[in-house]
Protein backbone atom coordinates (compact mmCIF):
# COMPACT_ATOMS: atom_id res chain seq x y z
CA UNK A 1 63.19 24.41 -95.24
CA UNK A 2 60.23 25.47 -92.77
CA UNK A 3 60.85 28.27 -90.36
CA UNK A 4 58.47 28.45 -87.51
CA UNK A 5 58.74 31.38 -85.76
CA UNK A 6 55.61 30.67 -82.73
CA UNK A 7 56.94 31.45 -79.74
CA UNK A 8 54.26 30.55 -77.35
CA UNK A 9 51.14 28.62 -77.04
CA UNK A 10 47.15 28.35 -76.08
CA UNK A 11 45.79 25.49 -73.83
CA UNK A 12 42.20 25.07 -73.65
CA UNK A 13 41.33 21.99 -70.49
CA UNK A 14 37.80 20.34 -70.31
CA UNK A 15 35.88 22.37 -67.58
CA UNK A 16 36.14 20.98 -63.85
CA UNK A 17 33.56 18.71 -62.99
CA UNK A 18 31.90 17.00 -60.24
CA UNK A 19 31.06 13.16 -60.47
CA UNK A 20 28.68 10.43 -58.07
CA UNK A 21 30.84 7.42 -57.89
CA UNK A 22 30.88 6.63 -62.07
CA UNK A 23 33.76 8.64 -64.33
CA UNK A 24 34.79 12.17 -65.79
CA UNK A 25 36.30 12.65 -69.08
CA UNK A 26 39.48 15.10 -69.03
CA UNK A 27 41.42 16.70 -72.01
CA UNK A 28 43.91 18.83 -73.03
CA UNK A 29 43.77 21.18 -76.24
CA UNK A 30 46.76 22.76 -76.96
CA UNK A 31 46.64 25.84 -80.10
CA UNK A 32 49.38 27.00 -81.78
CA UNK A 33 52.83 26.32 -81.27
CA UNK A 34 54.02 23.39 -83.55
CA UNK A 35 53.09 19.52 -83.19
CA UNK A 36 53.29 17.07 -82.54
CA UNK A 37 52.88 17.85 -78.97
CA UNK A 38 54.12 15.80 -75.69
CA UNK A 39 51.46 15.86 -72.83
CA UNK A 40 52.77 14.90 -69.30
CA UNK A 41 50.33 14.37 -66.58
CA UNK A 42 51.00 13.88 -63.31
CA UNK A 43 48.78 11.40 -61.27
CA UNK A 44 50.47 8.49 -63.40
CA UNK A 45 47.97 9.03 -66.14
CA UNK A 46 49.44 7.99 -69.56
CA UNK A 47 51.00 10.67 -72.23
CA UNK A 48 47.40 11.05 -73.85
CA UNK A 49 45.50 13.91 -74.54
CA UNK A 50 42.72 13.18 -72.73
CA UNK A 51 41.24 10.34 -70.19
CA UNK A 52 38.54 9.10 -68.33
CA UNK A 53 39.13 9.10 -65.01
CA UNK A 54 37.17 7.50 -61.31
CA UNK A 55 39.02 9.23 -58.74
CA UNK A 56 37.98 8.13 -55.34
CA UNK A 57 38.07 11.56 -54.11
CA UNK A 58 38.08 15.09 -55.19
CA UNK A 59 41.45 14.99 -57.59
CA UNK A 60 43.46 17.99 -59.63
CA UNK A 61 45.16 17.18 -62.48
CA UNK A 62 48.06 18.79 -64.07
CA UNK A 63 49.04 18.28 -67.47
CA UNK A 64 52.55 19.75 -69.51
CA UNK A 65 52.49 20.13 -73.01
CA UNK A 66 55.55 21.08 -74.77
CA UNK A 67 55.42 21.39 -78.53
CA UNK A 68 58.14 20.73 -81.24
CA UNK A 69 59.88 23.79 -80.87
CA UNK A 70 60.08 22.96 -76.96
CA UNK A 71 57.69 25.22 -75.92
CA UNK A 72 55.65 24.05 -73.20
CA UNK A 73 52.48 25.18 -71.12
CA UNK A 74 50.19 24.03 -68.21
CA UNK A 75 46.77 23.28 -67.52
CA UNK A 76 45.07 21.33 -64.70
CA UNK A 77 41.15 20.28 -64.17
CA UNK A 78 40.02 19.69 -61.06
CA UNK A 79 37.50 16.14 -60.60
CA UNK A 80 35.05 16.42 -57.58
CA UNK A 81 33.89 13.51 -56.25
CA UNK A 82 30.42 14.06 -54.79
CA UNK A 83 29.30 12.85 -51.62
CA UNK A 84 26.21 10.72 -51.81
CA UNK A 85 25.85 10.16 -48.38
CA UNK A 86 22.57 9.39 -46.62
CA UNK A 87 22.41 9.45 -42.33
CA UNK A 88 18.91 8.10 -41.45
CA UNK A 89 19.72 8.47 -37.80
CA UNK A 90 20.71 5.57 -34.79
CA UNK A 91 18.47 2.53 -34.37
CA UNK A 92 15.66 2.74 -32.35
CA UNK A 93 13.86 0.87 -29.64
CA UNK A 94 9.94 1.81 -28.91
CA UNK A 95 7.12 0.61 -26.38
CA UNK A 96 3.92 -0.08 -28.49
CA UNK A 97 1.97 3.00 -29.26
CA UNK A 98 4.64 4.93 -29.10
CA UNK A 99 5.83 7.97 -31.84
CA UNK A 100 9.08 8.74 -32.80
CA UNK A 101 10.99 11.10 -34.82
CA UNK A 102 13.09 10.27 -37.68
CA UNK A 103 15.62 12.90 -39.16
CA UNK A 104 18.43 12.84 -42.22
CA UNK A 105 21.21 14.78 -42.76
CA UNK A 106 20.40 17.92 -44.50
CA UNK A 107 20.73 17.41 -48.59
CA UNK A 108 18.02 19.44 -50.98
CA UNK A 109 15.59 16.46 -51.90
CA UNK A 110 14.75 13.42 -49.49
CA UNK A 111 12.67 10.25 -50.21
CA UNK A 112 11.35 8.18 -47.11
CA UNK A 113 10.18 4.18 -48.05
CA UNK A 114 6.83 5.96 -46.20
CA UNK A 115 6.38 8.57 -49.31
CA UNK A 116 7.52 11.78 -47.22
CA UNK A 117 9.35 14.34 -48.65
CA UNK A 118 10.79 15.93 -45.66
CA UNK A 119 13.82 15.89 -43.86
CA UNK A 120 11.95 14.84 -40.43
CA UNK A 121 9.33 12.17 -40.26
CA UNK A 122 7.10 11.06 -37.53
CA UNK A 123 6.35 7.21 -37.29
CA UNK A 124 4.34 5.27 -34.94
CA UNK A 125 4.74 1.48 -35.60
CA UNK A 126 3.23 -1.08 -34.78
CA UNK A 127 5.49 -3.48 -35.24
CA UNK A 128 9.29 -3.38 -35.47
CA UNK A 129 10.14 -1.66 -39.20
CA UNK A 130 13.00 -0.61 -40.98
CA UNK A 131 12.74 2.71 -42.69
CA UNK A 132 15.00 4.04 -45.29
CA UNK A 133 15.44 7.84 -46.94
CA UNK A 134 17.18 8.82 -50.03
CA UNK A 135 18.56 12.09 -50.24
CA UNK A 136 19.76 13.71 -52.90
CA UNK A 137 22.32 16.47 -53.14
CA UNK A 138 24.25 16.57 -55.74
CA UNK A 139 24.82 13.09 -55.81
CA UNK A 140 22.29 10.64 -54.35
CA UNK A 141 22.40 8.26 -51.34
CA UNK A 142 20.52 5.91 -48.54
CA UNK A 143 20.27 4.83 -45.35
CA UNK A 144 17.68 2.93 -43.16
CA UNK A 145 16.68 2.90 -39.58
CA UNK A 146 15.62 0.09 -37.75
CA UNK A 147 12.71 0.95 -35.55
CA UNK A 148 12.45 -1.55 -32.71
CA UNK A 149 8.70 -1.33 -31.39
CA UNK A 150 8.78 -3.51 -27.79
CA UNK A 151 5.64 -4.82 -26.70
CA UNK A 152 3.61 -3.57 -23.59
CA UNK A 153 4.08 -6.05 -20.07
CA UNK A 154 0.92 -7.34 -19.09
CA UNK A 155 0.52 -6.44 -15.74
CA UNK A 156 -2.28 -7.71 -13.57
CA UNK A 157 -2.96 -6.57 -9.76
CA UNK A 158 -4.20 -8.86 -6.97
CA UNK A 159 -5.62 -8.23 -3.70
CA UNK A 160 -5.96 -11.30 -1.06
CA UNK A 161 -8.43 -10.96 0.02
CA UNK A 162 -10.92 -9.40 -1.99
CA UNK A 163 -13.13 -8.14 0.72
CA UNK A 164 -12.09 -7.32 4.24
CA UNK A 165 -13.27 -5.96 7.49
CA UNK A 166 -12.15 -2.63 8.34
CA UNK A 167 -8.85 -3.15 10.81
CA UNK A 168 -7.55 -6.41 8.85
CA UNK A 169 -4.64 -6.49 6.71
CA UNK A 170 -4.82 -7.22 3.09
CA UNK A 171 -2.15 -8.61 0.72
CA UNK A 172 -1.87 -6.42 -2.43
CA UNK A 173 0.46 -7.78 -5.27
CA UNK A 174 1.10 -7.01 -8.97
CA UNK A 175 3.06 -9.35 -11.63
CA UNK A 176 3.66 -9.32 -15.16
CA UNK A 177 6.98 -6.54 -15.03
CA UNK A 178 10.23 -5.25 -13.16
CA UNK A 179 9.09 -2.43 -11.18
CA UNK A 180 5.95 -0.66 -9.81
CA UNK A 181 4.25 2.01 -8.80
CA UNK A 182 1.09 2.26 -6.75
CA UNK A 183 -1.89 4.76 -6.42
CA UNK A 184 -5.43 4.98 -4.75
CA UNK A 185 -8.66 6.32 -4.97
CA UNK A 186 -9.56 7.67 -2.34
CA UNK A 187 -6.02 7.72 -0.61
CA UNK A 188 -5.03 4.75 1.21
CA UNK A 189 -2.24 6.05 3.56
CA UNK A 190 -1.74 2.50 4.37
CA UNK A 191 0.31 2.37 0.99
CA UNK A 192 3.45 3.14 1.49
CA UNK A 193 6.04 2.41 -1.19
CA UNK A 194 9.27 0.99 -0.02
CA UNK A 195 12.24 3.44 -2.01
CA UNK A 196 14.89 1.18 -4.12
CA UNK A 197 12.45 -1.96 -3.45
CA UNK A 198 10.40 -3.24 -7.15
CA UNK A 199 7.15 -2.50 -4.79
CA UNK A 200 5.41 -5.91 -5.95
CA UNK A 201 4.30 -6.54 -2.40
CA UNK A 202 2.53 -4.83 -0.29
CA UNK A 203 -0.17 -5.47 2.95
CA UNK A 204 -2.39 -2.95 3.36
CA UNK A 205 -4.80 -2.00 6.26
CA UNK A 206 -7.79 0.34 4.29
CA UNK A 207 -10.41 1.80 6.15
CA UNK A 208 -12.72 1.88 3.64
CA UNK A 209 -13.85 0.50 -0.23
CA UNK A 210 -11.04 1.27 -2.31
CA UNK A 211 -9.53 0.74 -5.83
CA UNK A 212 -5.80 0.47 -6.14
CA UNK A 213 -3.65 1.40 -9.68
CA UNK A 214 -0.20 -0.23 -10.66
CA UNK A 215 2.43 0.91 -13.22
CA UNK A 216 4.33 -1.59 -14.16
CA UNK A 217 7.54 -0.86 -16.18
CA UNK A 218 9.56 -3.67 -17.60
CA UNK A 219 13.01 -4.02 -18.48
CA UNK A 220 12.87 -1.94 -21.77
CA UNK A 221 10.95 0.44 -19.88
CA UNK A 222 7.81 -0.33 -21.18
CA UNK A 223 4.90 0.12 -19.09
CA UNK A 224 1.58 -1.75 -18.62
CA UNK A 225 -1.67 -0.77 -15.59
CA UNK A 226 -3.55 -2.92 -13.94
CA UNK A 227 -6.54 -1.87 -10.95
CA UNK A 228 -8.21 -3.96 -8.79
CA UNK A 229 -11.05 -3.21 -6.04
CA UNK A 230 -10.86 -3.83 -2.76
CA UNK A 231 -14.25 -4.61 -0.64
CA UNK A 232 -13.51 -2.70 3.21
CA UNK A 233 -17.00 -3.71 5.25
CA UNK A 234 -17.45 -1.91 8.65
CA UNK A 235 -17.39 -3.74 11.88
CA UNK A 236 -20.17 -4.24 14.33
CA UNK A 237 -19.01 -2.83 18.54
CA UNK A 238 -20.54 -5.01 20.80
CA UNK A 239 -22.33 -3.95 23.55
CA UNK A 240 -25.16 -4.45 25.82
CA UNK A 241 -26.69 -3.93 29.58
CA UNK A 242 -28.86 -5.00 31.78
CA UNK A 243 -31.96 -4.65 33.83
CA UNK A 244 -31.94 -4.12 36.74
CA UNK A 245 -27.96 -3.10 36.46
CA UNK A 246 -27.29 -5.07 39.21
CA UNK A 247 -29.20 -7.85 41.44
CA UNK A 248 -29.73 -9.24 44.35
CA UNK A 249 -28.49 -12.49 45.66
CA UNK A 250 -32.27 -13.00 47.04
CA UNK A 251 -33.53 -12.49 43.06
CA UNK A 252 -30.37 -12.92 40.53
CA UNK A 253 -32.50 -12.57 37.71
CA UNK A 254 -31.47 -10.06 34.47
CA UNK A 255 -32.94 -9.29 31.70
CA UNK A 256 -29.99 -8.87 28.95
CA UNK A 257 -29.93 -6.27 26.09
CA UNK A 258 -28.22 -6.07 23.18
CA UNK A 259 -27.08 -2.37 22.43
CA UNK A 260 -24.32 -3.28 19.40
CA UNK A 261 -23.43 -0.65 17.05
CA UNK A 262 -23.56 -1.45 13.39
CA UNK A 263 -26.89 -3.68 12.72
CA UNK A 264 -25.26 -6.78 13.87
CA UNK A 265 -27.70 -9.95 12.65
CA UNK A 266 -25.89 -12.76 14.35
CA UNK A 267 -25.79 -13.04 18.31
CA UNK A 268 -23.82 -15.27 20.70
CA UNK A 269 -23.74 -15.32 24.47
CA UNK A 270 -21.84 -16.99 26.79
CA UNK A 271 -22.51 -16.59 30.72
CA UNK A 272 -20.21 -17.41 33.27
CA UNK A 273 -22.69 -20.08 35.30
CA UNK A 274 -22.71 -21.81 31.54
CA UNK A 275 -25.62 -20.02 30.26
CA UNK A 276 -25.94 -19.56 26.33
CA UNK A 277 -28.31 -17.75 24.03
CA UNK A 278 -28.32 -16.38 20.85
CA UNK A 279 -30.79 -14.09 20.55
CA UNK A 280 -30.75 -10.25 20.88
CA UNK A 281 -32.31 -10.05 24.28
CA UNK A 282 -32.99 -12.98 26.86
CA UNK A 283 -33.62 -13.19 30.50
CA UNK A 284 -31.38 -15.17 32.94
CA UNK A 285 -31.51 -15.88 36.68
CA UNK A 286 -28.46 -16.69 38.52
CA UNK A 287 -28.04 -19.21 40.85
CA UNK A 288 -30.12 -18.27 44.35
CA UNK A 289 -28.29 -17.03 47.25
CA UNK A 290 -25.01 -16.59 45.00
CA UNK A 291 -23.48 -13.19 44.53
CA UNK A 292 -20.61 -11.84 43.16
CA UNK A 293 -19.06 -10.39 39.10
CA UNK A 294 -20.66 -12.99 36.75
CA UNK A 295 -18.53 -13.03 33.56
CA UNK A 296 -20.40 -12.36 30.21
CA UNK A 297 -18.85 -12.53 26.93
CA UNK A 298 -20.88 -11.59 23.75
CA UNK A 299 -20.07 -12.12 19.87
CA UNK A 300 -21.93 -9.97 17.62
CA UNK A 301 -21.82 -10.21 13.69
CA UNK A 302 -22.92 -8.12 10.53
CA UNK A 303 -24.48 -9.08 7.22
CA UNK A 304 -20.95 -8.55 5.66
CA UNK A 305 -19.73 -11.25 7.94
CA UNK A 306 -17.54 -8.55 10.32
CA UNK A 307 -17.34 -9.34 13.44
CA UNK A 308 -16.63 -7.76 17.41
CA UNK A 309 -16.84 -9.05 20.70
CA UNK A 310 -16.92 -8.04 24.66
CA UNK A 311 -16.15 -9.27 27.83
CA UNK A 312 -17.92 -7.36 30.73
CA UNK A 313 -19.31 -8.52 34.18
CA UNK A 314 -23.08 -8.32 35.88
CA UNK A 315 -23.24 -7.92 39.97
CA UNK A 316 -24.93 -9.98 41.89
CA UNK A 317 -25.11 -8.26 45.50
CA UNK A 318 -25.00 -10.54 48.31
CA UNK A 319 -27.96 -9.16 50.10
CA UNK A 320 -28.31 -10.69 53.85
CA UNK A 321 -30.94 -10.72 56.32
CA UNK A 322 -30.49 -9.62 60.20
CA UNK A 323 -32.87 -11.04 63.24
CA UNK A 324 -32.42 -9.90 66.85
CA UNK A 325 -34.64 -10.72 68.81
CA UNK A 326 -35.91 -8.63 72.20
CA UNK A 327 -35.73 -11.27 74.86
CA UNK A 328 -34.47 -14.99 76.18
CA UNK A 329 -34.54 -17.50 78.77
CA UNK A 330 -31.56 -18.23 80.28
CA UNK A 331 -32.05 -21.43 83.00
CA UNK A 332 -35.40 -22.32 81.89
CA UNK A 333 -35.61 -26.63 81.65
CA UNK A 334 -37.56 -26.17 78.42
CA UNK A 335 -33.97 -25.55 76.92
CA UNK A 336 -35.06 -22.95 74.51
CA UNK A 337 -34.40 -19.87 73.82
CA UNK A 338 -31.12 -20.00 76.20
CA UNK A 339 -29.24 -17.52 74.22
CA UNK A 340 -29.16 -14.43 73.16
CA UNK A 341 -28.21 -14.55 69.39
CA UNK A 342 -28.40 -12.92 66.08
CA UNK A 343 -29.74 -15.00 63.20
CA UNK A 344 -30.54 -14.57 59.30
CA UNK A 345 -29.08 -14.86 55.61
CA UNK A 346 -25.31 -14.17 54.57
CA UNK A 347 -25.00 -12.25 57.79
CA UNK A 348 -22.27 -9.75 57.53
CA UNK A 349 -18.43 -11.58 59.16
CA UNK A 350 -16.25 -8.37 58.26
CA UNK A 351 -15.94 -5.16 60.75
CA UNK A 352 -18.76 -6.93 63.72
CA UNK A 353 -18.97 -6.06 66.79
CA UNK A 354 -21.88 -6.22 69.35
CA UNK A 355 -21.74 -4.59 73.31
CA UNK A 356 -24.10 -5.32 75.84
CA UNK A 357 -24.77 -2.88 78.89
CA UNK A 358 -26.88 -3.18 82.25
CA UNK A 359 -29.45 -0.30 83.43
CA UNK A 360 -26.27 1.59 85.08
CA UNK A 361 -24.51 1.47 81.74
CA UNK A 362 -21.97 -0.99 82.88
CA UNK A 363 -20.59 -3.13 80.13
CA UNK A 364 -21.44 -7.22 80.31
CA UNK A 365 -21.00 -8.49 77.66
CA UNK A 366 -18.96 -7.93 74.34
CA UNK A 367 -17.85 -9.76 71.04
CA UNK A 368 -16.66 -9.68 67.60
CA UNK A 369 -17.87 -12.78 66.47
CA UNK A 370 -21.34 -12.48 64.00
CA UNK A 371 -21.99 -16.14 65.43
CA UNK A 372 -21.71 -15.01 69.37
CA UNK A 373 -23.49 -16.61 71.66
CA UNK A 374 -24.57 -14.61 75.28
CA UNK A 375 -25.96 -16.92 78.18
CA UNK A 376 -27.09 -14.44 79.80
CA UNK A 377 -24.13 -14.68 82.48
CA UNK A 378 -21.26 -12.38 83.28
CA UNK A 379 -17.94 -13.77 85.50
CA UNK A 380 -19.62 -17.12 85.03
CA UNK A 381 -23.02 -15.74 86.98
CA UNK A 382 -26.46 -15.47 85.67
CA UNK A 383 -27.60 -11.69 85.86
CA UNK A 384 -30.49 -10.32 87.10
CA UNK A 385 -33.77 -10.04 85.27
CA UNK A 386 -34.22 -7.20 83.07
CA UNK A 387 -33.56 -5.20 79.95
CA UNK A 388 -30.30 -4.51 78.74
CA UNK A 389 -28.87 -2.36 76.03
CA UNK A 390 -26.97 -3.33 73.16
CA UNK A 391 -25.19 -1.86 70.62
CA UNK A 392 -24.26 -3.47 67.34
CA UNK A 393 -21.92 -2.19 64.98
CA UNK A 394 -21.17 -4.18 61.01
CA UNK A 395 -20.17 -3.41 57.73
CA UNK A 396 -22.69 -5.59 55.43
CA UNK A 397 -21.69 -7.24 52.15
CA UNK A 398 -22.18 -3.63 50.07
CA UNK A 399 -19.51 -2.02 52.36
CA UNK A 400 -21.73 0.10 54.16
CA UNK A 401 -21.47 0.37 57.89
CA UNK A 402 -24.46 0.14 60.50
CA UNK A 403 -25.08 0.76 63.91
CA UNK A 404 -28.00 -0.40 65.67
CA UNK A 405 -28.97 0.48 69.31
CA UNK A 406 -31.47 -2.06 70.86
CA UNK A 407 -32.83 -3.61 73.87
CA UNK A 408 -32.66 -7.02 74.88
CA UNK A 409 -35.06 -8.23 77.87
CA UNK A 410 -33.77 -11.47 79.93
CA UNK A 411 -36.01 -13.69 81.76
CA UNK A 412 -35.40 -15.95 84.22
């Protein structure tokens, strides 16, 4: 007969332990007390001393041991499952020439597909690429990061035309992306951007050689520039005068000078009476014995094809000729020289009036008419021999008034 007289026990369990996804070997070593020896585990795991186990995450296990005598004692080891997880960061989406920084999650070591060591990378692509880490903690992992590297719109600029005179409108345009934005050098105030609009029109009105920029941005908001020049010539301002400034109707005759601003090389008259010339100066009579505003239009032009025109008028003043004479011959049968009369050229119609008086200042004969007539009579009856007075009073063709006092002899 064997007496056993243990009344307790030692348990020695494998050390905890961390694993990476593969297995973990777990016992139980039980000293003293008296075999054989019953081990209960909890998890499920069979009545075994010791296992490999693959737990999926960290796991404790418990194991009872009771001996022969019924003595029994508890142990547990604790399984850690390791992370080996690798975060390389979103996707992302570049415009050509562009940088960009990749980070992964913190860990102690880290290998980029590039060769870096680092945690944080900087990458400039030129082409979409997929880059990948592995980091390694205590377990190891992965990831990779697509790097999406757009390509730049090719934007292109127009102007329509290319070379203007200053004052014209211009029709600037841009193609090759969404949106737009414009700039100058020098500043064309002309350019005025239209808010919410994709600014891909414009006209413009310069006032001098300019170049205009674009931005273009497209719908990944990518960007692209274009210029283009724009050609602003001045204008010519015609003018001219005359000499003399104005003529008379007895000698119409001008001679015309051109006094345009801005070197003009090409010339182009037009006068009213149907003259034409196209020279820089020219002489022109009107026709004789005409007066009045004579219409004259002149087109100048530059060497950079601008262009500028006037209207204006020359005066030809309707000069006139007056001829009293100092006696006539009323009665006489030679028939001439019956009447008294004024003659001569465009004699003055407006504001006329002529009076006649005797030697006692009595009035005998009046009128209003430039083309009057006086016999010589008064109440139908010849008057004596002798001089008489008149005074004449007209306005001539200038607007200026005259009065003449004269004497007028008849003869019987």
């Amino acid at each position: 007969i064997q007496i056993m007289d243990y009344d307790f026990m030692n348990l020695t369990m494998s050390p905890d332990t961390t694993i990476c996804g593969d297995s973990a070997f777990i016992n139980a070593f039980p000293s003293m007390g008296f075999p054989p020896y019953n081990y209960n585990w909890d998890n499920g795991l069979p009545a075994l001393a010791s296992h490999y186990v693959s737990p999926a995450s960290t796991t404790t296990y418990t194991v009872t041991i009771t001996d022969y005598c019924n003595l029994d004692i508890t142990g547990d080891v604790t399984i850690t499952v390791g992370n080996g997880f690798a975060e390389a960061g979103p996707d992302v989406a570049l415009c050509n020439g562009e940088s960009t920084t990749l980070s992964a999650n913190n860990a102690l070591n880290y290998l980029w597909s590039t060769g870096d060591t680092t945690q944080s990378i900087t990458v400039t692509p030129g082409s979409t690429t997929q880059y990948s880490v592995t980091v390694t903690d205590i377990c190891v992992g992965s990831d990779s990061v697509l790097v999406t590297v757009n390509p730049l719109p090719v934007v292109t600029a127009d102007v329509d035309p290319d070379s203007i005179c200053q004052g014209e409108e211009v029709e600037l345009t841009a193609n090759g992306a969404e949106t737009y934005t414009w700039d100058s050098n020098p500043t064309d105030i002309s350019l005025l951007e239209i808010p919410g609009d994709t600014n891909d029109l414009f006209y413009v009105t310069p006032g001098s050689n300019v170049t205009y920029y674009v931005t273009g941005t497209d719908a990944n908001g990518c960007t692209g520039t274009a210029e283009v020049e724009l050609v602003v010539s001045p204008i010519p301002v015609a003018s001219f005068f005359t000499q003399p400034p104005i003529a008379s109707s007895f000698d119409p005759y001008f001679q015309f000078y051109d006094n345009s601003l801005g070197n003009p090389v090409i010339w182009q008259w037009i006068l009213e009476d149907g003259g034409m010339y196209n020279t820089p100066q020219f002489e022109h009579t009107f026709p004789a014995d005409e007066y009045g505003d004579y219409e004259v239009y002149l087109y100048v032009e530059n060497s950079f094809g601008c262009s500028d025109t006037i209207i204006s008028y020359v005066t030809v003043r309707p000069d006139y000729t007056l001829y009293i004479p100092n006696a006539f011959t009323p009665n006489k049968p030679d028939g001439i020289n019956d009447k008294f009369h004024i003659s001569g050229i465009n004699l003055p119609d407006d504001d006329f009036s002529i009076r006649i008086y005797n030697r006692y200042g009595a009035l005998v004969f009046a009128s209003s008419n430039p083309a009057f007539e006086w016999d010589g009579k008064m109440n139908g009856n010849l008057l004596p021999e002798g001089t008489y007075v008149y005074r004449l009073y007209y306005r001539d063709t200038s607007g200026n008034d005259h009065a003449i006092l004269g004497n007028i002899t008849l003869i019987h």
